[in-house]
PDB file of N, CA and C in Angstrom:
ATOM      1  N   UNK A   1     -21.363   9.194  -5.180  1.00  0.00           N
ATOM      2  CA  UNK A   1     -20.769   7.906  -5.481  1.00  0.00           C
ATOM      3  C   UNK A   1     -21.882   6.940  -5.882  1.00  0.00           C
ATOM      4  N   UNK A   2     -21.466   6.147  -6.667  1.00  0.00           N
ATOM      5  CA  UNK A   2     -22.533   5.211  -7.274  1.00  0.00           C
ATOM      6  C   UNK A   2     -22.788   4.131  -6.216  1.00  0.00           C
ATOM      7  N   UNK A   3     -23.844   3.456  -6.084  1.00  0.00           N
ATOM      8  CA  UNK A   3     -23.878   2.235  -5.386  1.00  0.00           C
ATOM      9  C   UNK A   3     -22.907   1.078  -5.825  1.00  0.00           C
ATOM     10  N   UNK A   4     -22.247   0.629  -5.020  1.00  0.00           N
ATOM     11  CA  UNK A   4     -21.251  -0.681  -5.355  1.00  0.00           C
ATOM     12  C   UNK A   4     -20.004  -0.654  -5.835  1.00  0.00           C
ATOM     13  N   UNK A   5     -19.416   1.151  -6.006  1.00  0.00           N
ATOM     14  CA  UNK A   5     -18.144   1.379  -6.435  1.00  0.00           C
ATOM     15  C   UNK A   5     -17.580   1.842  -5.725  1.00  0.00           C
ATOM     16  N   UNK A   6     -18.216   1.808  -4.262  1.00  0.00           N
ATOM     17  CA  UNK A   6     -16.876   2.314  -3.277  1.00  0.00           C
ATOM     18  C   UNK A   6     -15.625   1.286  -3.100  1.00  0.00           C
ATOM     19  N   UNK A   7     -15.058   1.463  -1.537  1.00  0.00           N
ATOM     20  CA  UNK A   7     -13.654   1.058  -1.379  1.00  0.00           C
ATOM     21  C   UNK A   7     -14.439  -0.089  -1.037  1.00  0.00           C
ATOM     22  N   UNK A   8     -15.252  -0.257  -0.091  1.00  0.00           N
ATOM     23  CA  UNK A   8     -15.993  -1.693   0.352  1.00  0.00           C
ATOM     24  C   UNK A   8     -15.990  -2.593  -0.487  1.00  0.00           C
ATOM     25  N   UNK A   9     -16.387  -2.200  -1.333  1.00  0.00           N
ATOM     26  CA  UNK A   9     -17.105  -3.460  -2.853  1.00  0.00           C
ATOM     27  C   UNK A   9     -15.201  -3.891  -3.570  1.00  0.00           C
ATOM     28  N   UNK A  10     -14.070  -3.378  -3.004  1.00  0.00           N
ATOM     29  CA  UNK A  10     -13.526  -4.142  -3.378  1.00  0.00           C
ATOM     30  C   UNK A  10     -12.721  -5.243  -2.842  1.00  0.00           C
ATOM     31  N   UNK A  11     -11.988  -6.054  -3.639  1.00  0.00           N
ATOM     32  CA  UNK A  11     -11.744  -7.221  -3.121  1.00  0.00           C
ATOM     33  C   UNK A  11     -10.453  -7.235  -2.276  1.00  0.00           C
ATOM     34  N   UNK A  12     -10.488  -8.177  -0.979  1.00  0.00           N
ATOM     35  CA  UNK A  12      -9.735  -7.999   0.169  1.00  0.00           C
ATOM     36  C   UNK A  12      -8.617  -7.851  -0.573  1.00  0.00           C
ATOM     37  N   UNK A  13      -8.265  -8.725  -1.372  1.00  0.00           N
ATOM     38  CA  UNK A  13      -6.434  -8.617  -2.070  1.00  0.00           C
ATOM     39  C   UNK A  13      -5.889  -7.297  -2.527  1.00  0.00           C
ATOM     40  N   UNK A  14      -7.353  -6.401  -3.253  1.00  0.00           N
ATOM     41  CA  UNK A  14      -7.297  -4.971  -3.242  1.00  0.00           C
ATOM     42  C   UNK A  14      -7.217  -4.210  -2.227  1.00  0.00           C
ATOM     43  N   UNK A  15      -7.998  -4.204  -1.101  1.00  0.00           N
ATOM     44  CA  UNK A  15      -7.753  -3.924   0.023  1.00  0.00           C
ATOM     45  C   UNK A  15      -6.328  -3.784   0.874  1.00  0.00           C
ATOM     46  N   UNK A  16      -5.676  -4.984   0.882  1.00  0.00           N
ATOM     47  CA  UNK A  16      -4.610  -5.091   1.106  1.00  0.00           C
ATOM     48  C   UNK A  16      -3.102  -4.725   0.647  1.00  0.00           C
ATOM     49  N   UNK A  17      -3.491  -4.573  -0.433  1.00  0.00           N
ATOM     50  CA  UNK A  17      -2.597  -3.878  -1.440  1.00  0.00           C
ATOM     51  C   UNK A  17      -2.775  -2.538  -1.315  1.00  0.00           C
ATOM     52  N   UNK A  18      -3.802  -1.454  -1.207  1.00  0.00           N
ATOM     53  CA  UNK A  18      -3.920  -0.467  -1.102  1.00  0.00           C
ATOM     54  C   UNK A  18      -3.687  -0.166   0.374  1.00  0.00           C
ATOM     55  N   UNK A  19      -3.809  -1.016   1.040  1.00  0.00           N
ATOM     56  CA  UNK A  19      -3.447  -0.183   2.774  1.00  0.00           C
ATOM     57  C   UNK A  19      -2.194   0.137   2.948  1.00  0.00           C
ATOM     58  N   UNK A  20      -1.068  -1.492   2.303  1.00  0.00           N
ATOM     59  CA  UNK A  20       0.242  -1.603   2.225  1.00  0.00           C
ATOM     60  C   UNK A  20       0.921  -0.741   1.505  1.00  0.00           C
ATOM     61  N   UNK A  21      -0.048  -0.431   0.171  1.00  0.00           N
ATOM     62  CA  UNK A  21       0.946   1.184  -0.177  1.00  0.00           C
ATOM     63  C   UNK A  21       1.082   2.082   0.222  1.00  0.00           C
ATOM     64  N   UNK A  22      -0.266   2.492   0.707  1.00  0.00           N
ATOM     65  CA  UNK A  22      -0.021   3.857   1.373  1.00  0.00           C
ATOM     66  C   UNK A  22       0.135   3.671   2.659  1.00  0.00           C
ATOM     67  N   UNK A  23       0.406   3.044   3.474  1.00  0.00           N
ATOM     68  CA  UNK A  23       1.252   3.085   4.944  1.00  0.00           C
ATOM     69  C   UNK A  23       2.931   3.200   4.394  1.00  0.00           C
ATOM     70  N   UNK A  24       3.124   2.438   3.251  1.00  0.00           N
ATOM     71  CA  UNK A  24       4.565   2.630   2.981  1.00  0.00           C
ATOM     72  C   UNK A  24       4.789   4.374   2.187  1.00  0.00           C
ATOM     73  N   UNK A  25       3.649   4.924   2.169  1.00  0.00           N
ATOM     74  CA  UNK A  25       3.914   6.100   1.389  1.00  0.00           C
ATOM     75  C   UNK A  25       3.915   7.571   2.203  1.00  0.00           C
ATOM     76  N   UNK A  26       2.306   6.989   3.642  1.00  0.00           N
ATOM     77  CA  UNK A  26       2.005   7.939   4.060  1.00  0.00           C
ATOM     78  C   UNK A  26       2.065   7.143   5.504  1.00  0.00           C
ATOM     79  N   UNK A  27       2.887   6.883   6.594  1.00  0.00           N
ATOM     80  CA  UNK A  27       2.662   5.988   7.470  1.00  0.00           C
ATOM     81  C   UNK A  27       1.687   6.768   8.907  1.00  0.00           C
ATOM     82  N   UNK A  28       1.098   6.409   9.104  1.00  0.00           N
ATOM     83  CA  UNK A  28      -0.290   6.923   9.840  1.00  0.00           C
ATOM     84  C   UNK A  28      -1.275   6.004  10.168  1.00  0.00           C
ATOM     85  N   UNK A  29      -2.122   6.765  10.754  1.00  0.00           N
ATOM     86  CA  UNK A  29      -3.767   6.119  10.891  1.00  0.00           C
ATOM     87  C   UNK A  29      -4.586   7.210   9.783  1.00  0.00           C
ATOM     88  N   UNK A  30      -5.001   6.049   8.482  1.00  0.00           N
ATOM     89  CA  UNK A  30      -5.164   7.167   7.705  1.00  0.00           C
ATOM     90  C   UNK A  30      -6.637   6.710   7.092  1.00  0.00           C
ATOM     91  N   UNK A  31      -7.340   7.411   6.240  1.00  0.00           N
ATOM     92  CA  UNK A  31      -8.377   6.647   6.013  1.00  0.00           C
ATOM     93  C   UNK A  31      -8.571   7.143   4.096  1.00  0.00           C
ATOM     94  N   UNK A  32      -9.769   6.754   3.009  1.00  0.00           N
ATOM     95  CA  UNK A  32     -10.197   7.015   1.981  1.00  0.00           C
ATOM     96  C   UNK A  32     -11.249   7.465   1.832  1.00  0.00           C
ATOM     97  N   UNK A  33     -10.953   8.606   2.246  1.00  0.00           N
ATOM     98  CA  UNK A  33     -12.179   9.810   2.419  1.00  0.00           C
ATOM     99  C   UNK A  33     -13.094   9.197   3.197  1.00  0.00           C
ATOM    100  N   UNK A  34     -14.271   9.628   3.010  1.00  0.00           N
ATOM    101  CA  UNK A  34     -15.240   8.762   4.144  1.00  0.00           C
ATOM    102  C   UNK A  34     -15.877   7.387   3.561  1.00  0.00           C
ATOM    103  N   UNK A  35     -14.881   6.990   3.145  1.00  0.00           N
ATOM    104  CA  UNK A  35     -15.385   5.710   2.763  1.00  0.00           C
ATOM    105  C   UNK A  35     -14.537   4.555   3.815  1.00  0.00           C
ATOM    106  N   UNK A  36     -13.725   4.619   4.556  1.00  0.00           N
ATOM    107  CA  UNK A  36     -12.984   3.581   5.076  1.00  0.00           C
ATOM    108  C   UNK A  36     -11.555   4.315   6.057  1.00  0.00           C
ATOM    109  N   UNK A  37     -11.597   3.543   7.243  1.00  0.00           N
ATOM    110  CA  UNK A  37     -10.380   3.826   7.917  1.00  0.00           C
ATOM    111  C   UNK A  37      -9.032   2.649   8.272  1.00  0.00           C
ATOM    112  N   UNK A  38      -7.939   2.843   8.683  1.00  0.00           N
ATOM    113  CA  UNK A  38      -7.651   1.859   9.041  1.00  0.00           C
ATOM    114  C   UNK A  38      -6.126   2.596   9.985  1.00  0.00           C
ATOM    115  N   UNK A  39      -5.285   1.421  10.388  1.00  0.00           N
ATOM    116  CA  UNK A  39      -4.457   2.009  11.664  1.00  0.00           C
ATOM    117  C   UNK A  39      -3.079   1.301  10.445  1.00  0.00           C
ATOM    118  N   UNK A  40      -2.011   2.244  10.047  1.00  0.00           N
ATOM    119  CA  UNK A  40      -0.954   1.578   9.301  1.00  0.00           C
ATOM    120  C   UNK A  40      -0.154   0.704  10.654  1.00  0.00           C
ATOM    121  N   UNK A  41      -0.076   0.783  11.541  1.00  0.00           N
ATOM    122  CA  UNK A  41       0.603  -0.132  12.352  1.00  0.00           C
ATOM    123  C   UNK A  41       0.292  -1.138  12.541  1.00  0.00           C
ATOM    124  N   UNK A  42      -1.472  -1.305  12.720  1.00  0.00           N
ATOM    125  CA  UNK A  42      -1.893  -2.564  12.900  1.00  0.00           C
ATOM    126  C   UNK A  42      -1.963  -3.390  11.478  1.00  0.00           C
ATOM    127  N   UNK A  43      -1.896  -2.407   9.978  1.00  0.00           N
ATOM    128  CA  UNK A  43      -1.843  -3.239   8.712  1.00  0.00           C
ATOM    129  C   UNK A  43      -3.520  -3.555   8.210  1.00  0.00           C
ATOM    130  N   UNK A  44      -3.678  -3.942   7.387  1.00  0.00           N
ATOM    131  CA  UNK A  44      -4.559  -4.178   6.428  1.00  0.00           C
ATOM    132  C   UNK A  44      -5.740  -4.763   7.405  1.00  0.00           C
ATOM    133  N   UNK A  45      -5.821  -5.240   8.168  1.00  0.00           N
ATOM    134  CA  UNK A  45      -6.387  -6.710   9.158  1.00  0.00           C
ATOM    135  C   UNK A  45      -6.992  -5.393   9.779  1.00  0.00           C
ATOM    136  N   UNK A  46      -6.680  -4.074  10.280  1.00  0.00           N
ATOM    137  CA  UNK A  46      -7.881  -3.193  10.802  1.00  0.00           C
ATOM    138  C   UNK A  46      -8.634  -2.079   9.556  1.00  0.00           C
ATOM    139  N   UNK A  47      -8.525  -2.290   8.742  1.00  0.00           N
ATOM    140  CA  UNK A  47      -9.795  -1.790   7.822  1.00  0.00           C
ATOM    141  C   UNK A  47     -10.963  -1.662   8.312  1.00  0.00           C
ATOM    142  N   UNK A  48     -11.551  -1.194   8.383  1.00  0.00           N
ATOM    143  CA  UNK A  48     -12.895  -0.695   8.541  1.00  0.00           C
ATOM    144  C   UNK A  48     -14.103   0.282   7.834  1.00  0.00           C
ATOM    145  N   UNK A  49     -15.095   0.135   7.377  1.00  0.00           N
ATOM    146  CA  UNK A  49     -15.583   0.727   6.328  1.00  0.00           C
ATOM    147  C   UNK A  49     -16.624   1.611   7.326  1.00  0.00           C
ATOM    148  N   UNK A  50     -16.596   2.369   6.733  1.00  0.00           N
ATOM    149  CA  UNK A  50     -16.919   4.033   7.043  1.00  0.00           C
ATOM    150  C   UNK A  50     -18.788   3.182   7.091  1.00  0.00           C
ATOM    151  N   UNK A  51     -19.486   2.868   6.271  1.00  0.00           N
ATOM    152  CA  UNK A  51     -21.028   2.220   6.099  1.00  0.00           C
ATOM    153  C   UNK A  51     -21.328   1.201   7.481  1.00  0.00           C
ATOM    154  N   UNK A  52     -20.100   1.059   8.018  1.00  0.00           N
ATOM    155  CA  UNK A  52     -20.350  -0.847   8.959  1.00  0.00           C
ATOM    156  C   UNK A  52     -20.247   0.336  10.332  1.00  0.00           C
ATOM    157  N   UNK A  53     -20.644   1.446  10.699  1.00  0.00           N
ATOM    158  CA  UNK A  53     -21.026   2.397  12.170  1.00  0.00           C
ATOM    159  C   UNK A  53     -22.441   2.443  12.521  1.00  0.00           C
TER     160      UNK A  53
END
């Protein structure tokens, strides 16, 4: 992966939009490869990036 094109580098509104789809698609605790996790119950607000451990 290139520097600065992961899931991190994008913007929260992206963020949020992408958690909200796929909890509505795949509902879980799911993550984007090892780039980021998050909990679909708790929603967008627990994101967490795989780099911030």
């Amino acid at each position: 992966m290139k520097p600065g094109k992961g899931f991190a580098f994008h913007s929260w509104d992206f963020v949020t939009g992408y958690v909200t789809g796929f909890c509505k698609a795949s509902p879980g605790t799911s993550s984007d490869a090892d780039q980021a996790s998050w909990d679909c119950d708790e929603g967008p607000d627990s994101a967490s990036w795989a780099d911030e451990k």
